[in-house]
C-alpha atoms as a PDB file:
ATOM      1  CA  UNK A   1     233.968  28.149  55.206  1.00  0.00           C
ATOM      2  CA  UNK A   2     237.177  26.342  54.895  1.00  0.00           C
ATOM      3  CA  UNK A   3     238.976  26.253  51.436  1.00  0.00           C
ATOM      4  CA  UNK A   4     238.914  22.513  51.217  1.00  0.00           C
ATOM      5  CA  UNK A   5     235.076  22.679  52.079  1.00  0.00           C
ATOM      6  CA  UNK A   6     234.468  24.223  49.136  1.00  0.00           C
ATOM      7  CA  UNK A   7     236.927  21.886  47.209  1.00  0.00           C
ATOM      8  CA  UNK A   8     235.314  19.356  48.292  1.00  0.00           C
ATOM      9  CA  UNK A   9     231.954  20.826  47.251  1.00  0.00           C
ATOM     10  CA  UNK A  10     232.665  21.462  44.101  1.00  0.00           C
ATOM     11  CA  UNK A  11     234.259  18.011  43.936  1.00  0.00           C
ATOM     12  CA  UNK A  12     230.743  16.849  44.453  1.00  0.00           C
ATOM     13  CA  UNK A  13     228.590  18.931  42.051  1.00  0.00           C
ATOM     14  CA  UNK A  14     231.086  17.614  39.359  1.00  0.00           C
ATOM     15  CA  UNK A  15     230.291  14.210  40.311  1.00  0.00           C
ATOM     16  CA  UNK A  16     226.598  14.791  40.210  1.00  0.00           C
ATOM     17  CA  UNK A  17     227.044  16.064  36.703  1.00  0.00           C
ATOM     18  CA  UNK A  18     229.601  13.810  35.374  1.00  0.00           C
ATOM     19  CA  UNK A  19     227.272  10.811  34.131  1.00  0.00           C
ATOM     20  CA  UNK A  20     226.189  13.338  31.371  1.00  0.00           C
ATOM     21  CA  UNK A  21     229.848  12.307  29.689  1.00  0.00           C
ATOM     22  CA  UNK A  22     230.122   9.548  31.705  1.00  0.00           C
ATOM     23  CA  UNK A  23     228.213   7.392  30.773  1.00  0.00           C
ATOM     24  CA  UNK A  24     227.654   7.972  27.075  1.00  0.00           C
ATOM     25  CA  UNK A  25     231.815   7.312  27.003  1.00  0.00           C
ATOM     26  CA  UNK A  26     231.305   3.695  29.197  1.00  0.00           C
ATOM     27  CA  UNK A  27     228.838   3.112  25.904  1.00  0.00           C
ATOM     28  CA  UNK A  28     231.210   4.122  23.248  1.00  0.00           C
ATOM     29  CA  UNK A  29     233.770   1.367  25.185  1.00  0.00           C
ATOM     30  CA  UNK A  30     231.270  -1.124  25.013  1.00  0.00           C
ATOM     31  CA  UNK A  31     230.207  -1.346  28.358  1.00  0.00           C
ATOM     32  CA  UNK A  32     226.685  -2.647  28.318  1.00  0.00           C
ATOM     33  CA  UNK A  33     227.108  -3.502  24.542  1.00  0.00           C
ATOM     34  CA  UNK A  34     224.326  -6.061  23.363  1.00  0.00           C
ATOM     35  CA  UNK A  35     221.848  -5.203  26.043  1.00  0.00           C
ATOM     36  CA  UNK A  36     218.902  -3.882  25.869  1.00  0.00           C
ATOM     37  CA  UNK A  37     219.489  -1.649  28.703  1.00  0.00           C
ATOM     38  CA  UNK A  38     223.357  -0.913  28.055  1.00  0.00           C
ATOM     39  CA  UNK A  39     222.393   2.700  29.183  1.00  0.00           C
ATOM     40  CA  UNK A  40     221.130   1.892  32.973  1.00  0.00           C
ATOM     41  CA  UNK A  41     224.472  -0.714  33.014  1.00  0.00           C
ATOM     42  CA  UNK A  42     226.470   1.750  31.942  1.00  0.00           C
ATOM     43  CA  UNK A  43     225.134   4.162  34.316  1.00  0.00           C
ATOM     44  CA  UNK A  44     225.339   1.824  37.402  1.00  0.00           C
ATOM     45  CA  UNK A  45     229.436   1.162  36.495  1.00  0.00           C
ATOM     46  CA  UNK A  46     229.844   5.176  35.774  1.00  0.00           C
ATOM     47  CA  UNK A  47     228.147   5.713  39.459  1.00  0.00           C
ATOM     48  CA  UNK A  48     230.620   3.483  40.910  1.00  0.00           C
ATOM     49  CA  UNK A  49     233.599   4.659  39.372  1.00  0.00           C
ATOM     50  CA  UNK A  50     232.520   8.673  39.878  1.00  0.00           C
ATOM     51  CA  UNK A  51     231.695   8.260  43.790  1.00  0.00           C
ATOM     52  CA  UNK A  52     234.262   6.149  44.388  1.00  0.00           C
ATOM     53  CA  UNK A  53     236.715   8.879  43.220  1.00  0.00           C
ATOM     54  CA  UNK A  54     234.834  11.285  44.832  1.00  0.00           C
ATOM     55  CA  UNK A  55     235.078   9.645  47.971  1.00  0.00           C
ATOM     56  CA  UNK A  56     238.628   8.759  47.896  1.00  0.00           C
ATOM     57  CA  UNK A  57     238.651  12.799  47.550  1.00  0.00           C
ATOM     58  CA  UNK A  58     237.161  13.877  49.831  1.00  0.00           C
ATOM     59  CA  UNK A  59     239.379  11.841  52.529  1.00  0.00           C
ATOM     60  CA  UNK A  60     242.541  12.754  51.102  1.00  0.00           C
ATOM     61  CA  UNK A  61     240.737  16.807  51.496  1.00  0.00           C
ATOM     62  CA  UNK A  62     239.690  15.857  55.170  1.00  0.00           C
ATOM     63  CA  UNK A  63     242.670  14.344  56.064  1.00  0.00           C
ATOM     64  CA  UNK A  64     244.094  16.744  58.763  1.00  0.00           C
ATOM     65  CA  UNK A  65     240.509  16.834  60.021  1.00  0.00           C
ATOM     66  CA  UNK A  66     240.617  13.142  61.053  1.00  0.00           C
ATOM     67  CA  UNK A  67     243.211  13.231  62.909  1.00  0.00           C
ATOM     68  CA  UNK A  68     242.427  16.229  64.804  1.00  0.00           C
ATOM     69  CA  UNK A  69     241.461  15.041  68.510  1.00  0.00           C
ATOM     70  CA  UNK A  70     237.553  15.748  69.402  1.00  0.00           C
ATOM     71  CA  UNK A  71     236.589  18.959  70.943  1.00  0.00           C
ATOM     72  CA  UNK A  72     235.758  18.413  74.898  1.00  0.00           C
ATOM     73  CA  UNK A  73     231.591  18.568  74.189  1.00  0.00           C
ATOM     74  CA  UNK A  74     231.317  15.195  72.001  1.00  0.00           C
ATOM     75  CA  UNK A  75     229.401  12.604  73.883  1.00  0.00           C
ATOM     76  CA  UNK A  76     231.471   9.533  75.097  1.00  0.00           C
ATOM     77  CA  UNK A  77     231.851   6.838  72.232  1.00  0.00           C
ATOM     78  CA  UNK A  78     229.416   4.115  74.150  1.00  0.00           C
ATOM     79  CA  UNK A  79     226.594   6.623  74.103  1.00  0.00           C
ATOM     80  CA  UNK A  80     227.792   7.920  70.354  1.00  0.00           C
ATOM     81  CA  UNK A  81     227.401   4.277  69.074  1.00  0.00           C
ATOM     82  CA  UNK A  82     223.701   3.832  71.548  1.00  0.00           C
ATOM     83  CA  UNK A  83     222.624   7.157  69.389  1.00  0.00           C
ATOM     84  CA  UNK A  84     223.860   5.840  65.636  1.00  0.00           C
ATOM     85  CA  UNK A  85     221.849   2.567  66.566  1.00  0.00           C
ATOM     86  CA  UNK A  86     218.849   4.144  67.668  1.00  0.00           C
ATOM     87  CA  UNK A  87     218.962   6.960  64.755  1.00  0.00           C
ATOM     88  CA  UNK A  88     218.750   4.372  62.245  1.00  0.00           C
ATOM     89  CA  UNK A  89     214.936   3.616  63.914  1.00  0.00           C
ATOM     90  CA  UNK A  90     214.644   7.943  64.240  1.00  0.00           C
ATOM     91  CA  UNK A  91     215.406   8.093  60.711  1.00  0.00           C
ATOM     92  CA  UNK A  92     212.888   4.862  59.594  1.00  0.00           C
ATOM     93  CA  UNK A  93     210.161   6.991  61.985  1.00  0.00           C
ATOM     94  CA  UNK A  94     211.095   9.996  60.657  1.00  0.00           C
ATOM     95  CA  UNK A  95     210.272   8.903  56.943  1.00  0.00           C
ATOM     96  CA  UNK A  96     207.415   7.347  58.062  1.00  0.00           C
ATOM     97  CA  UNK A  97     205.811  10.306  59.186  1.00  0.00           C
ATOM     98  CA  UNK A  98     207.004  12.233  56.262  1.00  0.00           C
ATOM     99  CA  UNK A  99     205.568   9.962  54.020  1.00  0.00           C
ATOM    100  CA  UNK A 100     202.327   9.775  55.425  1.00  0.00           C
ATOM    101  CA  UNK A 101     201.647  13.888  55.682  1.00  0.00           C
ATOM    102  CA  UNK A 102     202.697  13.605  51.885  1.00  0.00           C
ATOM    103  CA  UNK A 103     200.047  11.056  50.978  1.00  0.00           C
ATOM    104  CA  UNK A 104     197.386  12.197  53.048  1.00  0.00           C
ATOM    105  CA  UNK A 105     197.808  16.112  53.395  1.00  0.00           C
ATOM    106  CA  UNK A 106     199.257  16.558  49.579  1.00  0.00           C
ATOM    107  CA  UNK A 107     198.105  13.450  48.014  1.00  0.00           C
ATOM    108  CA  UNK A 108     201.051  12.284  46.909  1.00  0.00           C
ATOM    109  CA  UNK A 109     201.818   8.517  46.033  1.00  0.00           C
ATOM    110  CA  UNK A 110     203.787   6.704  48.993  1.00  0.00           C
ATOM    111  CA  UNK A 111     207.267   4.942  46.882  1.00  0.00           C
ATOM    112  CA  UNK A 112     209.895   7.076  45.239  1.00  0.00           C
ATOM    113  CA  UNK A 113     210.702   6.576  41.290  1.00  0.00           C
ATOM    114  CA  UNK A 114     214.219   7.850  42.265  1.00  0.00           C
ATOM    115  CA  UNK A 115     214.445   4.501  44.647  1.00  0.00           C
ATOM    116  CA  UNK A 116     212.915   1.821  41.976  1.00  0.00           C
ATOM    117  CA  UNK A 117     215.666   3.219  39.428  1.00  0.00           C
ATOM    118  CA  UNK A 118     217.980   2.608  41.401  1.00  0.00           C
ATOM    119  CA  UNK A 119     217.197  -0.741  42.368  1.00  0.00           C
ATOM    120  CA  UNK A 120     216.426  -1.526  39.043  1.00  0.00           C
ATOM    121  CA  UNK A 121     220.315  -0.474  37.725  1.00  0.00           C
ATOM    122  CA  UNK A 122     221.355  -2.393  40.895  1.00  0.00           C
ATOM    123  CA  UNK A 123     219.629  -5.666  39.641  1.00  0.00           C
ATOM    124  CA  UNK A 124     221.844  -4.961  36.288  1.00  0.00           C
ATOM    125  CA  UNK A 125     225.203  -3.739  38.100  1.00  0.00           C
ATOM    126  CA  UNK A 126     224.859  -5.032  41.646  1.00  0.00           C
ATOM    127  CA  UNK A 127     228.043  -3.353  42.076  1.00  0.00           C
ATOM    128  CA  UNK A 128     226.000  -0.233  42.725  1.00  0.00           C
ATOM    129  CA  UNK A 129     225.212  -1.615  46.113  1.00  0.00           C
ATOM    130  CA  UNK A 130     228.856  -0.308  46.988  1.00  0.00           C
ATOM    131  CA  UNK A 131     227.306   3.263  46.280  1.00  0.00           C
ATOM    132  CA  UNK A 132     224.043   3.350  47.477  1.00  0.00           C
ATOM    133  CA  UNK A 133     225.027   1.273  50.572  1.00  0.00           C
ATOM    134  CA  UNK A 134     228.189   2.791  51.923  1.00  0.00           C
ATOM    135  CA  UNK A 135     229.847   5.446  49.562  1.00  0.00           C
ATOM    136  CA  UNK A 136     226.841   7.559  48.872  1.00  0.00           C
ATOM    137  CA  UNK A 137     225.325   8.200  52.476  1.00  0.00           C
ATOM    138  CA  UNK A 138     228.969   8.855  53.658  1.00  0.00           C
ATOM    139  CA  UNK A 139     229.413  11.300  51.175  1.00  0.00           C
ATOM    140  CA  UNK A 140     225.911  13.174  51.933  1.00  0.00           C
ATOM    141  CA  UNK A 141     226.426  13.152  55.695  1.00  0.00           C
ATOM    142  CA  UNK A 142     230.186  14.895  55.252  1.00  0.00           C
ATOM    143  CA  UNK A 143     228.612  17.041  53.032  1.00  0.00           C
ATOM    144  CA  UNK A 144     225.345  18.123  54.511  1.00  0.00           C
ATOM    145  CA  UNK A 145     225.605  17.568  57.983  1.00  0.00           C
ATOM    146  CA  UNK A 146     230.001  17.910  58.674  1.00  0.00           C
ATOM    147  CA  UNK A 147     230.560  20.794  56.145  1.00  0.00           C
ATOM    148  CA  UNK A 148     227.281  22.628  54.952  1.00  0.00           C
ATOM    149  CA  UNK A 149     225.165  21.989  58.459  1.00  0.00           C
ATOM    150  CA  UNK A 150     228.348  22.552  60.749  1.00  0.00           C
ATOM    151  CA  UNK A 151     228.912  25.641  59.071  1.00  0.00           C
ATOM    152  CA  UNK A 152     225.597  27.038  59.374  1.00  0.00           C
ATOM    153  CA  UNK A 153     225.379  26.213  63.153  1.00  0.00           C
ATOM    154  CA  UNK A 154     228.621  27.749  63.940  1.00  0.00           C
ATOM    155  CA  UNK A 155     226.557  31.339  62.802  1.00  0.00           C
ATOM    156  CA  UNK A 156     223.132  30.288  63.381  1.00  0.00           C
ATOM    157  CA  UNK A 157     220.491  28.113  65.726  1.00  0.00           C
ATOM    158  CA  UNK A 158     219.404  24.464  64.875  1.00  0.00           C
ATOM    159  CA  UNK A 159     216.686  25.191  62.790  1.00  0.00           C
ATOM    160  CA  UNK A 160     218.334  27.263  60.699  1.00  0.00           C
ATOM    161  CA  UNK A 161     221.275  25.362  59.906  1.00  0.00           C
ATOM    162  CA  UNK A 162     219.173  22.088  59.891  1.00  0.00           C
ATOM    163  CA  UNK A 163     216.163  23.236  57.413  1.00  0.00           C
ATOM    164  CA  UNK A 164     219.156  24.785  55.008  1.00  0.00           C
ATOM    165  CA  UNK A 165     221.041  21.548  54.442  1.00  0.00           C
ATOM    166  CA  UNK A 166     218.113  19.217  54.621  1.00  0.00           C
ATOM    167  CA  UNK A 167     216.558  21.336  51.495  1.00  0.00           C
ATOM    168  CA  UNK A 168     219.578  20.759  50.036  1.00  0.00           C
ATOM    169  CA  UNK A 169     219.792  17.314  50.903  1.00  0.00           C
ATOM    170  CA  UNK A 170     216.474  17.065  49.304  1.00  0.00           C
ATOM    171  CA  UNK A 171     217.216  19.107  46.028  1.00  0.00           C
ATOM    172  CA  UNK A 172     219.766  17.304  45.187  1.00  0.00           C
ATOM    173  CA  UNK A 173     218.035  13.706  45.432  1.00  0.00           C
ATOM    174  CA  UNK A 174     215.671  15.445  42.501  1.00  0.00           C
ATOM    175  CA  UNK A 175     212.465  14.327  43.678  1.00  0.00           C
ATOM    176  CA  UNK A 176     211.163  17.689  44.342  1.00  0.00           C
ATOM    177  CA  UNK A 177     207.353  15.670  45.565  1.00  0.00           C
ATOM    178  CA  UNK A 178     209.157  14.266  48.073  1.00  0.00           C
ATOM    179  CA  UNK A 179     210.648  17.058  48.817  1.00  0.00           C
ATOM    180  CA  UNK A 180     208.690  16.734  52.628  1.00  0.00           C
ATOM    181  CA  UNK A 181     210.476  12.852  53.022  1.00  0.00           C
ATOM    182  CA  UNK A 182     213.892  13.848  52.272  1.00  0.00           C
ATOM    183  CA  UNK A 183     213.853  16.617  54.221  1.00  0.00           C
ATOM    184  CA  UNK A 184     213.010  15.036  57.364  1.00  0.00           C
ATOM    185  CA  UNK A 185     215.900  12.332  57.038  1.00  0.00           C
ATOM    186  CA  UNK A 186     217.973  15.280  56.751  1.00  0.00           C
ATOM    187  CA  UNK A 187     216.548  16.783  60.011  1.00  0.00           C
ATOM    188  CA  UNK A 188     216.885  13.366  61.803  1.00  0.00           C
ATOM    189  CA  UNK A 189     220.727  13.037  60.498  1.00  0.00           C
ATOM    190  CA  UNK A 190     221.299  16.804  61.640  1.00  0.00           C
ATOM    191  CA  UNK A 191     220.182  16.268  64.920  1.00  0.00           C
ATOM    192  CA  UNK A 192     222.155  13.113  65.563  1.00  0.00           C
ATOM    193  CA  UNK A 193     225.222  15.212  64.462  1.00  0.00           C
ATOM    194  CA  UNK A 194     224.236  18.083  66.675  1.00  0.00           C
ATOM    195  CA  UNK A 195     223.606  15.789  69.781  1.00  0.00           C
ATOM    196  CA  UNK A 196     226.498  14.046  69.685  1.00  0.00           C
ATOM    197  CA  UNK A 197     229.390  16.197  67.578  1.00  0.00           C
ATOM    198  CA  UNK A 198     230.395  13.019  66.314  1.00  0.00           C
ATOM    199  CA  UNK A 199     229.910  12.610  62.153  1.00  0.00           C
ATOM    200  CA  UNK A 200     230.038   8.469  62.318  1.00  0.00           C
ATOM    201  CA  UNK A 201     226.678   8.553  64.131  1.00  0.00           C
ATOM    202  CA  UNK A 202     224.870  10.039  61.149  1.00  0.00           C
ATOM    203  CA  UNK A 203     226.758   8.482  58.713  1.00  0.00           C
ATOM    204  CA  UNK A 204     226.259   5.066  60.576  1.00  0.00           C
ATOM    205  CA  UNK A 205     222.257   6.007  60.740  1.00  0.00           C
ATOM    206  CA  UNK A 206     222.449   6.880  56.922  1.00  0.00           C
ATOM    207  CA  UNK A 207     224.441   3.619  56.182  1.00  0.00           C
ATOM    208  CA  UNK A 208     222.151   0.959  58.097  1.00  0.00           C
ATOM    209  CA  UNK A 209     218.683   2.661  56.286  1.00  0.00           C
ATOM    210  CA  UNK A 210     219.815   2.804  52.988  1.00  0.00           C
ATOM    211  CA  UNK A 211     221.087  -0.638  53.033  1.00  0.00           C
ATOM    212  CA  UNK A 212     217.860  -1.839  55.104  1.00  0.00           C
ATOM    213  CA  UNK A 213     215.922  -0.249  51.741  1.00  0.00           C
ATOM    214  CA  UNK A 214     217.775  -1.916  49.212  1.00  0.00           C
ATOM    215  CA  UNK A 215     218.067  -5.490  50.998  1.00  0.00           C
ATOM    216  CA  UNK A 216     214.106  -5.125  51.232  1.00  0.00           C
ATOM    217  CA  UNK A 217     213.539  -4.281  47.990  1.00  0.00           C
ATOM    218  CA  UNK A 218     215.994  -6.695  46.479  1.00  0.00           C
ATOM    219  CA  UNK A 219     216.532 -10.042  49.070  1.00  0.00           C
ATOM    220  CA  UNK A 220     213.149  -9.642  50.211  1.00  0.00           C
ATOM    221  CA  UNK A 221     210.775  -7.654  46.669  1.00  0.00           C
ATOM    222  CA  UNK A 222     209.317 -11.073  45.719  1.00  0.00           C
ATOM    223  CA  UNK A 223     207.956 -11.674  49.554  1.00  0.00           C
ATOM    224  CA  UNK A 224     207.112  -7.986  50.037  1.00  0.00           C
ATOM    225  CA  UNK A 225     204.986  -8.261  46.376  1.00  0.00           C
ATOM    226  CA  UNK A 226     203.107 -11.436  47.889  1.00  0.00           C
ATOM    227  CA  UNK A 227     201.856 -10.368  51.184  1.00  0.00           C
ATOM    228  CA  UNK A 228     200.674  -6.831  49.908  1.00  0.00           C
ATOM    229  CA  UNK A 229     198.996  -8.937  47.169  1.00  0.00           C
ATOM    230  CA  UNK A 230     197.510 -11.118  49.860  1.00  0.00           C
ATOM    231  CA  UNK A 231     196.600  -7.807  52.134  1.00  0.00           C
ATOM    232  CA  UNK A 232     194.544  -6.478  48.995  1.00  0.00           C
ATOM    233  CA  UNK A 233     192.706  -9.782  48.391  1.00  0.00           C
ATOM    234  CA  UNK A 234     192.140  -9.806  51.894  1.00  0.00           C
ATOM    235  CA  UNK A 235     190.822  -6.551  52.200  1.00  0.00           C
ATOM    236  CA  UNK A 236     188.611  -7.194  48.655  1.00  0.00           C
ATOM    237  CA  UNK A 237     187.182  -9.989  50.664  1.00  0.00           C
ATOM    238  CA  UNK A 238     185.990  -8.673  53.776  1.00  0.00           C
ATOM    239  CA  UNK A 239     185.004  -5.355  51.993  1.00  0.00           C
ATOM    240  CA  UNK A 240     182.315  -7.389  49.962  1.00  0.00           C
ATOM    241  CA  UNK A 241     180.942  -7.693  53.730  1.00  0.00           C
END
């Protein structure tokens, strides 16, 4: 692996780890100060500040990369930019199936906690939406698809490279239950890469469902909350048939 791979790497464990003096020093400042929830404020403005450093990193790292022209097997950019629209519908599919095998094989409870958190600190800092939106799924697909997957399948097939980086992927979103979900949006965001050898098709896949999650349940939570509360009374009524 290249040397700035691993620079950047370790750039992003760091980050991942930073909020544990992060945030308790945005608190001694008085970020968040006469709130009741000063500590999920303070740790929406630390995530901002940390990944957009990070970021900013990781391009200045890459730089030489970027300019580099594209090897002779990338597809041409029309059908690049037909694949990142239709992976952001592989990826939505792709959770959806995910989800379902883990609620109905393993029992475990469609939603993740990880998710409400987050739109919960949004809600308080909706500066967050920067992160979660744009910065963050950038960041994961130069990560785990450019550097850790492109690696990998350099020395070994698809599956191999894909199912190490998309446990990654999944580890490090900490929701080891959904372990299953993340997984397969990693396989879905590996394959993109894979088909096409261009990194903005995953990345744009990875931008357009995160943001699709968070306008849904932010814009649209109060609609969402009514018609599943009219599905159940629906459902209570024709059950008493």
């Amino acid at each position: 692996m290249k040397r700035q791979y691993w620079y950047i790497i370790v750039a992003y464990v760091i980050m991942q780890l930073s909020s544990i003096a992060g945030v308790p020093l945005l608190l001694s400042v008085g970020v968040g100060s006469g709130s009741a929830d000063a500590a999920e404020i303070a740790s929406g403005y630390w995530a901002v500040i940390s990944f957009s450093i990070t970021f900013f990193l990781v391009l200045f790292l890459l730089r030489d990369e970027m300019k580099q022209r594209h090897d002779r097997y990338v597809v041409p950019l029309t059908v690049a930019w037909m694949w990142a629209v239709g992976g952001f519908f592989l990826a939505l599919f792709a959770q959806s199936i995910a989800a379902n095998i883990e609620w109905r094989v393993f029992g475990i409870e469609m939603g993740s906690e990880n998710t409400k958190r987050i739109v919960e600190i949004i809600r308080l800092t909706p500066s967050l939406v920067i992160v979660t939106s744009i910065i963050g799924p950038i960041l994961e697909e130069l990560i785990f698809r450019k550097i850790i997957f492109g690696t990998l399948y350099k020395k070994y097939n698809f599956f191999i490279a894909a199912t190490a980086s998309s446990l990654l992927f999944a580890t490090v979103h900490m929701e080891l239950e959904h372990l299953l979900l993340y997984s397969a949006m990693g396989f879905t965001f590996a394959f993109l890469y894979a088909k096409t050898k261009r990194i903005f098709v995953p990345i744009f896949a990875h931008v357009a469902m995160n943001t699709f999650v968070v306008v849904m349940q932010t814009v649209f939570a109060d609609y969402i909350e009514k018609m599943t509360r009219a599905a159940e009374k629906m459902h209570f009524i024709f059950g008493g048939f």
